[in-house]
PDB file of N, CA and C in Angstrom:
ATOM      1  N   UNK A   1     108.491 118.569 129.721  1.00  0.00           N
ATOM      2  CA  UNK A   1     108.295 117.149 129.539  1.00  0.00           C
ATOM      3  C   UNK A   1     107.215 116.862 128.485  1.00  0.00           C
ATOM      4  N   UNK A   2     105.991 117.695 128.322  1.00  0.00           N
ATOM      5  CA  UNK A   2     105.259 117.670 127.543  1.00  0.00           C
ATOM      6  C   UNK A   2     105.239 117.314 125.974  1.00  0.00           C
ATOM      7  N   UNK A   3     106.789 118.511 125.695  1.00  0.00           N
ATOM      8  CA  UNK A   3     107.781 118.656 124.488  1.00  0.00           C
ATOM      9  C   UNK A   3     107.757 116.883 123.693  1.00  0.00           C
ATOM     10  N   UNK A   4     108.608 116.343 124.283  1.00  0.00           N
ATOM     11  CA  UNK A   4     109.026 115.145 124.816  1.00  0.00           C
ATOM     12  C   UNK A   4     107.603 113.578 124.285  1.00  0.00           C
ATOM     13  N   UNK A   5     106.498 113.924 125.122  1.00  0.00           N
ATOM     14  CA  UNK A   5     105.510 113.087 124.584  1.00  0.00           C
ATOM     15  C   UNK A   5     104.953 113.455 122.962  1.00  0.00           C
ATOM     16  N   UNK A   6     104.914 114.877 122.850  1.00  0.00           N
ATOM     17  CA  UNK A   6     104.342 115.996 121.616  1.00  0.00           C
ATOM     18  C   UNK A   6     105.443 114.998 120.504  1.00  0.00           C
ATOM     19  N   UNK A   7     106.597 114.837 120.460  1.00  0.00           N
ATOM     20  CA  UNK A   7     107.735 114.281 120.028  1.00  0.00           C
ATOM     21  C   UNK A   7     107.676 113.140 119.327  1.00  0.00           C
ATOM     22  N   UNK A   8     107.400 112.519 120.458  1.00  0.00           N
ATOM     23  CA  UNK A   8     106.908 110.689 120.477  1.00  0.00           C
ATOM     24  C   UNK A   8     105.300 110.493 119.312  1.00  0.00           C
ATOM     25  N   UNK A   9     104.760 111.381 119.805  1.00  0.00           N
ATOM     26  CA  UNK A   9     103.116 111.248 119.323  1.00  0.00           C
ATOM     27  C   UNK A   9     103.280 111.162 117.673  1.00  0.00           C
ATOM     28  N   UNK A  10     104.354 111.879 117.337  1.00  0.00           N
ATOM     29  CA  UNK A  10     104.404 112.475 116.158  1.00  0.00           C
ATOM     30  C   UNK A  10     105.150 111.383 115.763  1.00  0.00           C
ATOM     31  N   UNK A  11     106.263 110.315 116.253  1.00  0.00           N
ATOM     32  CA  UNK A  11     106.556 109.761 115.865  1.00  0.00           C
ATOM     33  C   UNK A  11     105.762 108.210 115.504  1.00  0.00           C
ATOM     34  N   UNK A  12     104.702 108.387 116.037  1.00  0.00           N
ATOM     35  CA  UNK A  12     104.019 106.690 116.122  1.00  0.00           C
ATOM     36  C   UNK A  12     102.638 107.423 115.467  1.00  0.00           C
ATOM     37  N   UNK A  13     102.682 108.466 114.845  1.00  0.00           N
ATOM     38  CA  UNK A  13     101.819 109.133 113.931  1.00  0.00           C
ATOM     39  C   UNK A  13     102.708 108.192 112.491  1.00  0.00           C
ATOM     40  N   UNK A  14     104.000 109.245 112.198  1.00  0.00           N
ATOM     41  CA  UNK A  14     104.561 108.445 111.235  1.00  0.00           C
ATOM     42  C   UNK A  14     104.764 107.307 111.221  1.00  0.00           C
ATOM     43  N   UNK A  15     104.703 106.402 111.830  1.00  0.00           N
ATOM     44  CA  UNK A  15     104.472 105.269 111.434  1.00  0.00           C
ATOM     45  C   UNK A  15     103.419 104.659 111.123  1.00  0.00           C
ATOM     46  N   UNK A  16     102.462 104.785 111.608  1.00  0.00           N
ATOM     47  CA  UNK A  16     101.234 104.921 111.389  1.00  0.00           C
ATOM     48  C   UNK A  16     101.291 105.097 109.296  1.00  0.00           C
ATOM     49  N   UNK A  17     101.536 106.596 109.436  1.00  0.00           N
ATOM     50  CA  UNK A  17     101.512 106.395 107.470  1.00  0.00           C
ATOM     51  C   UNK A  17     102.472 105.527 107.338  1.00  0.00           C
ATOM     52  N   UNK A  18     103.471 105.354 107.731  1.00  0.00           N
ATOM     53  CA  UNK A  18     104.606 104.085 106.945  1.00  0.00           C
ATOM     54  C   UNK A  18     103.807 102.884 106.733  1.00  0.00           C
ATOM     55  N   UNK A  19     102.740 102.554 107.862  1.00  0.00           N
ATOM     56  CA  UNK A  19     101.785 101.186 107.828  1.00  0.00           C
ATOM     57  C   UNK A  19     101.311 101.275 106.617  1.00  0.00           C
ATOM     58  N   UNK A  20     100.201 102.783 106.223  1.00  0.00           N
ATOM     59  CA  UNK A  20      99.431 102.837 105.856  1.00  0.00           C
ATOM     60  C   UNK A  20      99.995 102.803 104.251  1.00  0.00           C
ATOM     61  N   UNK A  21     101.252 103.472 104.009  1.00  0.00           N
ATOM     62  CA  UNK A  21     101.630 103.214 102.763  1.00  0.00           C
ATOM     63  C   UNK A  21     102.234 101.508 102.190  1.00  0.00           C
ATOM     64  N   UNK A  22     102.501 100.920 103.232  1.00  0.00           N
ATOM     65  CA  UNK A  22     102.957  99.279 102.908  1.00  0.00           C
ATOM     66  C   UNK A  22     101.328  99.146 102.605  1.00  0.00           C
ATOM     67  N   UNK A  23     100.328  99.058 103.299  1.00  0.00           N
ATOM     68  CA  UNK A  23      99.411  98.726 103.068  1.00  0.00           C
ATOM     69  C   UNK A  23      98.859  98.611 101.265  1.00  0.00           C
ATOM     70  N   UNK A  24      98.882 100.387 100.974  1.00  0.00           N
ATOM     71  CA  UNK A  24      98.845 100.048 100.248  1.00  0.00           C
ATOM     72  C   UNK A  24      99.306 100.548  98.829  1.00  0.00           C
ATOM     73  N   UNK A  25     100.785 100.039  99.023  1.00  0.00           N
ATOM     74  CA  UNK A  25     101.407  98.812  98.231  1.00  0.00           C
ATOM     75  C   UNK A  25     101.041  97.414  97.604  1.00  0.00           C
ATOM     76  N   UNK A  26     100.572  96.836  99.028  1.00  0.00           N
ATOM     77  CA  UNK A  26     100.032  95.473  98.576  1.00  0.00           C
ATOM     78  C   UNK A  26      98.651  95.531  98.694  1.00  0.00           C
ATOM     79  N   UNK A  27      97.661  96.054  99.123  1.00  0.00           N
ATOM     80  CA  UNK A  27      96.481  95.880  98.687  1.00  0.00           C
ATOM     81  C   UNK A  27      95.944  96.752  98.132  1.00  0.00           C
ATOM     82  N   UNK A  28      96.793  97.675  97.802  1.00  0.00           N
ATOM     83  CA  UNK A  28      95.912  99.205  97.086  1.00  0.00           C
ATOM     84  C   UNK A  28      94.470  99.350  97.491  1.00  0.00           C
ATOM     85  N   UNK A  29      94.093  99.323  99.021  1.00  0.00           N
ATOM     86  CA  UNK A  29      92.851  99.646  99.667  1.00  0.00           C
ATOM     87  C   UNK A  29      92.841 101.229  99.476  1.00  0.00           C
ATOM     88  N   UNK A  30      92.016 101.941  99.509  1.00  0.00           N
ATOM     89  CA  UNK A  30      91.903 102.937 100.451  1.00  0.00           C
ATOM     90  C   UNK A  30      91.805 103.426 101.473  1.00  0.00           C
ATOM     91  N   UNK A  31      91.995 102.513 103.021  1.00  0.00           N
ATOM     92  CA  UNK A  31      92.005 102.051 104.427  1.00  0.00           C
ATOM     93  C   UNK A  31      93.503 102.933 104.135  1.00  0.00           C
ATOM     94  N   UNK A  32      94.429 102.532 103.589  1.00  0.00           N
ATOM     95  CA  UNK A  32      95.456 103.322 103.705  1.00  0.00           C
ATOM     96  C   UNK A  32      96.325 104.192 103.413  1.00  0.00           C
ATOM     97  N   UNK A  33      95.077 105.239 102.475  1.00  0.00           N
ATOM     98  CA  UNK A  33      95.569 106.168 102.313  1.00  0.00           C
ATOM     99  C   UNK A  33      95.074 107.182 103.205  1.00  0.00           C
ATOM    100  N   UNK A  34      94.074 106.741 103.917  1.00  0.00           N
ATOM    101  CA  UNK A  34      93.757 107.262 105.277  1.00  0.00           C
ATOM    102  C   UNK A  34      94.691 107.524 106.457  1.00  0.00           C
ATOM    103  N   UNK A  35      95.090 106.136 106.337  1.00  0.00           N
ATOM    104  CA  UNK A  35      96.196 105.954 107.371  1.00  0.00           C
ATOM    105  C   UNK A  35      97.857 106.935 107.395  1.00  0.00           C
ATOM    106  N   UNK A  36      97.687 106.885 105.985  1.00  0.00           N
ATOM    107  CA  UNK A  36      98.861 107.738 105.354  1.00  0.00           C
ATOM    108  C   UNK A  36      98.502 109.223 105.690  1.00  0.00           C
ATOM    109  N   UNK A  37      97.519 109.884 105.255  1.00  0.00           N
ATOM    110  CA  UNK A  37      97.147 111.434 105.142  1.00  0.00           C
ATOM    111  C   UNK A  37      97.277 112.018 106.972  1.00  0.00           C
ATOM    112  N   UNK A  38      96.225 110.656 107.565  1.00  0.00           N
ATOM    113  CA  UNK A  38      96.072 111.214 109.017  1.00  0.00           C
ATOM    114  C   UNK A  38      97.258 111.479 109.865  1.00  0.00           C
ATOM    115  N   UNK A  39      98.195 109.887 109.496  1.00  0.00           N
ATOM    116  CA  UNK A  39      99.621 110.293 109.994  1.00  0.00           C
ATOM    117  C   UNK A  39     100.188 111.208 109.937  1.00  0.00           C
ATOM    118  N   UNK A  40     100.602 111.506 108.534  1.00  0.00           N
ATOM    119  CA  UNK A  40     101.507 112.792 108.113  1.00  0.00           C
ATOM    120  C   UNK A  40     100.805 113.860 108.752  1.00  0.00           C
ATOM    121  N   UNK A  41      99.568 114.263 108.569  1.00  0.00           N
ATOM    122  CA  UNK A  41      98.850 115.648 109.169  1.00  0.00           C
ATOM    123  C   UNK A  41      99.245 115.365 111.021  1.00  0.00           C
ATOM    124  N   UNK A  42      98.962 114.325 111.338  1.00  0.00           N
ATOM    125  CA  UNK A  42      98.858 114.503 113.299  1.00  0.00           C
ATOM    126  C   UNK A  42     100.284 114.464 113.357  1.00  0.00           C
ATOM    127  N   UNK A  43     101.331 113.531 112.576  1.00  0.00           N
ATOM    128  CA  UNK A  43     103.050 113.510 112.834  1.00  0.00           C
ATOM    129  C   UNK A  43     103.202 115.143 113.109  1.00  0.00           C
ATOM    130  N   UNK A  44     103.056 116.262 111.745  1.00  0.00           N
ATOM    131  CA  UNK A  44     103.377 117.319 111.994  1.00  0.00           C
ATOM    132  C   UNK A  44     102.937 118.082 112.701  1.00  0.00           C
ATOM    133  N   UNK A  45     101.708 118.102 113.344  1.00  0.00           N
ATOM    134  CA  UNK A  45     101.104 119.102 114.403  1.00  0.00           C
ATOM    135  C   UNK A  45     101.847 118.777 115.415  1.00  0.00           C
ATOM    136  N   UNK A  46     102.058 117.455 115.755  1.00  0.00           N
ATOM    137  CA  UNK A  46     102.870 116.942 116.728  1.00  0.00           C
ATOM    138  C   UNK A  46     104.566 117.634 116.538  1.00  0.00           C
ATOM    139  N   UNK A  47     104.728 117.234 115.855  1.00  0.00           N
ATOM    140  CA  UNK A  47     106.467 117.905 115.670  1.00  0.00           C
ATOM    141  C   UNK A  47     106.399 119.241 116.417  1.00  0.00           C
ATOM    142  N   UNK A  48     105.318 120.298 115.280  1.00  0.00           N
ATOM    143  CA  UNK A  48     105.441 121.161 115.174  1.00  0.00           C
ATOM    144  C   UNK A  48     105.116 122.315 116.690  1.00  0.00           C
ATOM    145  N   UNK A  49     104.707 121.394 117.350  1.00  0.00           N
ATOM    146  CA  UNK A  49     104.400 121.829 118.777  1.00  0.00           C
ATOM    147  C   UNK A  49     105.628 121.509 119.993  1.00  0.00           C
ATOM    148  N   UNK A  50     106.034 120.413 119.311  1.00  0.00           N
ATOM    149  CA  UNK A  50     107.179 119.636 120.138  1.00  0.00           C
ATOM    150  C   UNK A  50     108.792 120.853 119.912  1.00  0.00           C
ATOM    151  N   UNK A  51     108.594 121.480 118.818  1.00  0.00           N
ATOM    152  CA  UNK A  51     109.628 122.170 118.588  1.00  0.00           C
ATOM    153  C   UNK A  51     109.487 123.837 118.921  1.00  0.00           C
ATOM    154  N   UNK A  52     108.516 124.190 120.154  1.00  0.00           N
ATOM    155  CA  UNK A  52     108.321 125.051 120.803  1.00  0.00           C
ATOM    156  C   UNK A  52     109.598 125.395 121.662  1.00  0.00           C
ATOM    157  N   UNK A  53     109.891 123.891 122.542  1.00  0.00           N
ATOM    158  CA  UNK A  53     110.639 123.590 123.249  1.00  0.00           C
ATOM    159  C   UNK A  53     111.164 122.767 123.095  1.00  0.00           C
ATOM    160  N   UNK A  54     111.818 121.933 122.326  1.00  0.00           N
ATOM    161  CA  UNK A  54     113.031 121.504 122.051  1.00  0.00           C
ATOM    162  C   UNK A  54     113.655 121.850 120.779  1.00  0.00           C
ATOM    163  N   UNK A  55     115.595 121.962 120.482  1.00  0.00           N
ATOM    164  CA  UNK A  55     115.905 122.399 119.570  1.00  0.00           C
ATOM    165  C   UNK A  55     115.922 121.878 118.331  1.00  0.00           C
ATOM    166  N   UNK A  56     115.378 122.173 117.285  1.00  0.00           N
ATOM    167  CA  UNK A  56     114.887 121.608 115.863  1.00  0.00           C
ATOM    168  C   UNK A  56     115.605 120.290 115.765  1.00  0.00           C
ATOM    169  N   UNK A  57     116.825 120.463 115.693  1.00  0.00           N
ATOM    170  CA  UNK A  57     117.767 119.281 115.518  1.00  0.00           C
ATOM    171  C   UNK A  57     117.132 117.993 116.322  1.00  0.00           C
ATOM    172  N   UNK A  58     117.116 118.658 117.426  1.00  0.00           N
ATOM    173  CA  UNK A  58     117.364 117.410 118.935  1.00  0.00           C
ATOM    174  C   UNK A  58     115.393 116.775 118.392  1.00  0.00           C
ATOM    175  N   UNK A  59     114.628 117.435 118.339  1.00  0.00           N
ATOM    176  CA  UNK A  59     113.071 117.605 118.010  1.00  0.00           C
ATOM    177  C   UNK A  59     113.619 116.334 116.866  1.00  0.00           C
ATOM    178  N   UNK A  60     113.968 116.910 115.622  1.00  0.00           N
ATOM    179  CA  UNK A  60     114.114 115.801 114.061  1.00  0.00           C
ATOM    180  C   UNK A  60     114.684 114.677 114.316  1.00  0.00           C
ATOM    181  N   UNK A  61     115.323 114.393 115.119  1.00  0.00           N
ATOM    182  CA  UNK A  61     116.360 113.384 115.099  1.00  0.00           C
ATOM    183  C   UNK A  61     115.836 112.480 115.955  1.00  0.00           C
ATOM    184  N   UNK A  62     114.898 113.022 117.416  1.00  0.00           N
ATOM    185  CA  UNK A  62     113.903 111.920 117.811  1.00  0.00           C
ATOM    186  C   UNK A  62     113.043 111.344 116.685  1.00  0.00           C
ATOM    187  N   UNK A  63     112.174 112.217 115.906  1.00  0.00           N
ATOM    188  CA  UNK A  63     111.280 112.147 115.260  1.00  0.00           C
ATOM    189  C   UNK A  63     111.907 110.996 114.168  1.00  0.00           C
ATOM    190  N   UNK A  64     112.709 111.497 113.970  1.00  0.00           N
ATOM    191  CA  UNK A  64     112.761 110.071 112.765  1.00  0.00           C
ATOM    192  C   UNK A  64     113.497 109.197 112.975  1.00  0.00           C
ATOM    193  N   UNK A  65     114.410 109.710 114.297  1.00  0.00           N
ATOM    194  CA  UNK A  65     115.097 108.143 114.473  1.00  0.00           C
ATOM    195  C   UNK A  65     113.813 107.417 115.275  1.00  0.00           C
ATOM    196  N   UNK A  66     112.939 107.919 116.269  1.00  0.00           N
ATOM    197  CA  UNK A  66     111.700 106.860 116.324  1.00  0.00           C
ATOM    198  C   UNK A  66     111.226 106.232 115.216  1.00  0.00           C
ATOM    199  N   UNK A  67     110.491 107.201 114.403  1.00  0.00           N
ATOM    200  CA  UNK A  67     109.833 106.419 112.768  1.00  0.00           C
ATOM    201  C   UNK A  67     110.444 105.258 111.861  1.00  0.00           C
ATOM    202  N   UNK A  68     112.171 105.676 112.241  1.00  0.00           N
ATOM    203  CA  UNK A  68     112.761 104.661 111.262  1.00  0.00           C
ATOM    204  C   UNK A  68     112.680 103.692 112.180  1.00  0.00           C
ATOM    205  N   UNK A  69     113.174 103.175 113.870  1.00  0.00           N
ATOM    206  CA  UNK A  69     113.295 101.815 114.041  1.00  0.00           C
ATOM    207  C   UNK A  69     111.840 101.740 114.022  1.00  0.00           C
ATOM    208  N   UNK A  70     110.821 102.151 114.099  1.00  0.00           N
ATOM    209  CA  UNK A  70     109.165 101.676 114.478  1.00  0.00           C
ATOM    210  C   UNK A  70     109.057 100.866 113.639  1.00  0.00           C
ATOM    211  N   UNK A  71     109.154 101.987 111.635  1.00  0.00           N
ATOM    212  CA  UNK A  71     108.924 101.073 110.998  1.00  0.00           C
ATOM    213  C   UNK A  71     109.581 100.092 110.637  1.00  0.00           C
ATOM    214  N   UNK A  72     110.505 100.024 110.669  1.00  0.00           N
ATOM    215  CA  UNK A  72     111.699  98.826 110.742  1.00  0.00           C
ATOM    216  C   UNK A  72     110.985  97.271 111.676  1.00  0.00           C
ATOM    217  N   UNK A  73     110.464  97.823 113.071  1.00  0.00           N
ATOM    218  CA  UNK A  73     110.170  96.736 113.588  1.00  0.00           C
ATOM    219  C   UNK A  73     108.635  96.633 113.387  1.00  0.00           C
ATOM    220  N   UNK A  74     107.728  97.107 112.936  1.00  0.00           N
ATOM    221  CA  UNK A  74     106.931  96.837 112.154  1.00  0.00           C
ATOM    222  C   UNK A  74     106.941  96.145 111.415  1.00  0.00           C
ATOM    223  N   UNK A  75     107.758  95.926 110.170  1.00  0.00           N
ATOM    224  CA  UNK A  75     107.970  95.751 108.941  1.00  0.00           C
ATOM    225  C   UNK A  75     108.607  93.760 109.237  1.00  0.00           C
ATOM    226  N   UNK A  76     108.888  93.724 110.349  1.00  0.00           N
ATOM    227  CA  UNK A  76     109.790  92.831 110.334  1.00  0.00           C
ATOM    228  C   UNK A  76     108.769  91.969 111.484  1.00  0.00           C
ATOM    229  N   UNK A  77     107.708  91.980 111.879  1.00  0.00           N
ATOM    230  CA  UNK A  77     106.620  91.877 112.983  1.00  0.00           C
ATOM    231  C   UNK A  77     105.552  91.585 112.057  1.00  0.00           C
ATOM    232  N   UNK A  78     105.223  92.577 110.868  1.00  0.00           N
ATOM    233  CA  UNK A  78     103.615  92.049 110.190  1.00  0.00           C
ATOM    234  C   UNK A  78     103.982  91.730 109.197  1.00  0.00           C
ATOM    235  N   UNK A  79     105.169  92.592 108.641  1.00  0.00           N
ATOM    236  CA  UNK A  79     105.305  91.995 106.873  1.00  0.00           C
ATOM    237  C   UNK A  79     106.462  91.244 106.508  1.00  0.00           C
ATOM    238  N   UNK A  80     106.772  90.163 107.216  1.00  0.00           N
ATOM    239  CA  UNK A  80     107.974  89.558 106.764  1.00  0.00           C
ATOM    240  C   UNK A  80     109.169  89.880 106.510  1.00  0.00           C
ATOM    241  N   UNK A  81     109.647  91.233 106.682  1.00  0.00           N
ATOM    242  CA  UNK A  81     110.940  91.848 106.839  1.00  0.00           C
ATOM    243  C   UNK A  81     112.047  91.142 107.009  1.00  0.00           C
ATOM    244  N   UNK A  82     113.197  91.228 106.887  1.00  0.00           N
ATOM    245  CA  UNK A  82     114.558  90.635 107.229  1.00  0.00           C
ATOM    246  C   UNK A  82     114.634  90.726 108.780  1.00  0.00           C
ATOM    247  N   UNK A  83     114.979  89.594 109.467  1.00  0.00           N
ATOM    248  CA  UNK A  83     115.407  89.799 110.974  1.00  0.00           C
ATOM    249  C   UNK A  83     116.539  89.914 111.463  1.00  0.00           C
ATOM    250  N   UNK A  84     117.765  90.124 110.271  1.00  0.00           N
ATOM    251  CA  UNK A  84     118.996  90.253 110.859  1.00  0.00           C
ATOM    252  C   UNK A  84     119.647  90.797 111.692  1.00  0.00           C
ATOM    253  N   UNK A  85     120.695  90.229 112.330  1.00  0.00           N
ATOM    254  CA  UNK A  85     121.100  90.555 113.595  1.00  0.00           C
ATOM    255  C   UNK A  85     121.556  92.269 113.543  1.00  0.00           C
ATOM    256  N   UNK A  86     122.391  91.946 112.583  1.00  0.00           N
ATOM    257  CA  UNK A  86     122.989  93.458 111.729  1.00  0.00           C
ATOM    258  C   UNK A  86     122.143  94.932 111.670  1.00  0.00           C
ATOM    259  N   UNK A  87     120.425  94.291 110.831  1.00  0.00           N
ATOM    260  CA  UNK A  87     119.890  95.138 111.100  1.00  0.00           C
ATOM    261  C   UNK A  87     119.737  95.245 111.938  1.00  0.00           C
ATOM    262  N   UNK A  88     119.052  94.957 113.415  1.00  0.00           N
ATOM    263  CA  UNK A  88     118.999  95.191 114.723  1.00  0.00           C
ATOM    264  C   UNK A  88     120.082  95.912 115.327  1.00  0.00           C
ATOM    265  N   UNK A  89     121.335  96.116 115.082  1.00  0.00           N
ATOM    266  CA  UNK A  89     122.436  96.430 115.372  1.00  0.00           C
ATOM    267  C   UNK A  89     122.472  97.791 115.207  1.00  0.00           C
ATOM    268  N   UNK A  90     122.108  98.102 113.677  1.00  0.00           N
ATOM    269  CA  UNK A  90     121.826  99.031 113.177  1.00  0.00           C
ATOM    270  C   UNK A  90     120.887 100.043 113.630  1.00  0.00           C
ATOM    271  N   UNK A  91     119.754  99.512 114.055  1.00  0.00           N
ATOM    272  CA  UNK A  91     118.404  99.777 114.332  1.00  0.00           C
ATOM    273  C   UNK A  91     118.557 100.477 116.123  1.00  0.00           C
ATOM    274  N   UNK A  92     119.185  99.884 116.742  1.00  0.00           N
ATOM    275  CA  UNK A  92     119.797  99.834 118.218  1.00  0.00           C
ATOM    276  C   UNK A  92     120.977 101.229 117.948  1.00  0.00           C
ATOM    277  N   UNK A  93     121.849 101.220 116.864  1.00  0.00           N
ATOM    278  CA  UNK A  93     122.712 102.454 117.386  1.00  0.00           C
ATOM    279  C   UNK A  93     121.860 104.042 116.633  1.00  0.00           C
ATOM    280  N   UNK A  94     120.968 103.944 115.815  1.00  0.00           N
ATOM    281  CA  UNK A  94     119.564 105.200 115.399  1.00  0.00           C
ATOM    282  C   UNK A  94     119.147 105.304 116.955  1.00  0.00           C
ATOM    283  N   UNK A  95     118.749 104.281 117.458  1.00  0.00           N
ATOM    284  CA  UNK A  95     118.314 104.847 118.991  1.00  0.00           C
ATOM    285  C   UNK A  95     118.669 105.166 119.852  1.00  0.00           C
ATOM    286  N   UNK A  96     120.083 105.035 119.769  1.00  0.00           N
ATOM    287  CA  UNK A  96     121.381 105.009 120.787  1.00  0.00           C
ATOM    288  C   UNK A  96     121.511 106.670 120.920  1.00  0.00           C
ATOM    289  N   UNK A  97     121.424 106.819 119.205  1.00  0.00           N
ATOM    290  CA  UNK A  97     121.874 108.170 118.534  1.00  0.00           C
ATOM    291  C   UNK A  97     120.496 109.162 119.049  1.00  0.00           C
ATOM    292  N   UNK A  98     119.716 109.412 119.195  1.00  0.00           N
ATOM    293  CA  UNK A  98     118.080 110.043 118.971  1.00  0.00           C
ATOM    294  C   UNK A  98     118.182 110.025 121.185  1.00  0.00           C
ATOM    295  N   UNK A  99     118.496 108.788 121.588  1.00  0.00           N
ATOM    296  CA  UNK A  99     118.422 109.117 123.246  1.00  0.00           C
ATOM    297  C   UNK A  99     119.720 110.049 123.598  1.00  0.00           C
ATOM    298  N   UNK A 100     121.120 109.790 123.095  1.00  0.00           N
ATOM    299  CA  UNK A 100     121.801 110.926 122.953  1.00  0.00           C
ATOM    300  C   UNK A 100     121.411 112.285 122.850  1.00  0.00           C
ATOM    301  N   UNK A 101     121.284 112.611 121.790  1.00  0.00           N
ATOM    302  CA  UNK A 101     121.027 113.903 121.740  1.00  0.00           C
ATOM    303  C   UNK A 101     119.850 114.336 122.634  1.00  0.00           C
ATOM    304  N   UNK A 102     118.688 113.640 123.259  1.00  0.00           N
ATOM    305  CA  UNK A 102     117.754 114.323 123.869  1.00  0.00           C
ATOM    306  C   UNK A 102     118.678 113.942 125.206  1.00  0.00           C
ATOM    307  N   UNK A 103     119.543 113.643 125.830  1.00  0.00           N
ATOM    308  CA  UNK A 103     120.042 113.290 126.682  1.00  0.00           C
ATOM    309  C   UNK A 103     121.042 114.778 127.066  1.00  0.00           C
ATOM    310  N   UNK A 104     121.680 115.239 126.129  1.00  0.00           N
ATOM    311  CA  UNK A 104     122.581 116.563 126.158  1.00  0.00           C
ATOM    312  C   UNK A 104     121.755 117.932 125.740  1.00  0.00           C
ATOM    313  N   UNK A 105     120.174 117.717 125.438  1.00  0.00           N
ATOM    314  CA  UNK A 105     119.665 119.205 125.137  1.00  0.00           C
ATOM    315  C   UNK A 105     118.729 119.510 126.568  1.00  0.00           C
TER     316      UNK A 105
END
């Protein structure tokens, strides 16, 4: 079960840099290239522990199908993003897909 949180951690790591790179985009701070470096470094320790025990595939496919809807609903929560239904639709069958597969490994 551990696997599982190790998984998750890594995924709200990457988002974390996805923040940190919108950030900056628009304000070209350095606040987020912090945000960016720390993510990517804790995302992969995280993965990379998570894939002790679970199979690479089933491990990647949480990992970024979390990251993609996070930042998706991020994006659409702080930075004005599109709210379409479609995307949501979209966004809903990545997660559909990512609880699947940890559902059959």
């Amino acid at each position: 079960m551990l696997f599982y949180i190790q998984v998750e951690g890594a995924s709200l790591a990457d988002i974390a840099a996805e923040v940190g790179i919108k950030k900056l985009s628009i304000y070209n701070h350095f606040k987020g290239l912090f945000a960016v470096a720390g993510g990517i470094i804790f995302s992969f320790i995280c993965l990379t522990f998570s894939m002790r025990s679970l199979p690479m595939g089933t491990a990647y496919a949480i990992w970024t199908g979390i990251g993609t809807v996070g930042g998706a609903l991020v994006g659409m929560l702080f930075f004005g993003e599109s709210k379409e239904w479609r995307r949501i639709l979209f966004m809903a069958m990545v997660l559909a897909a990512a609880i699947g597969l940890k559902l059959i490994s």
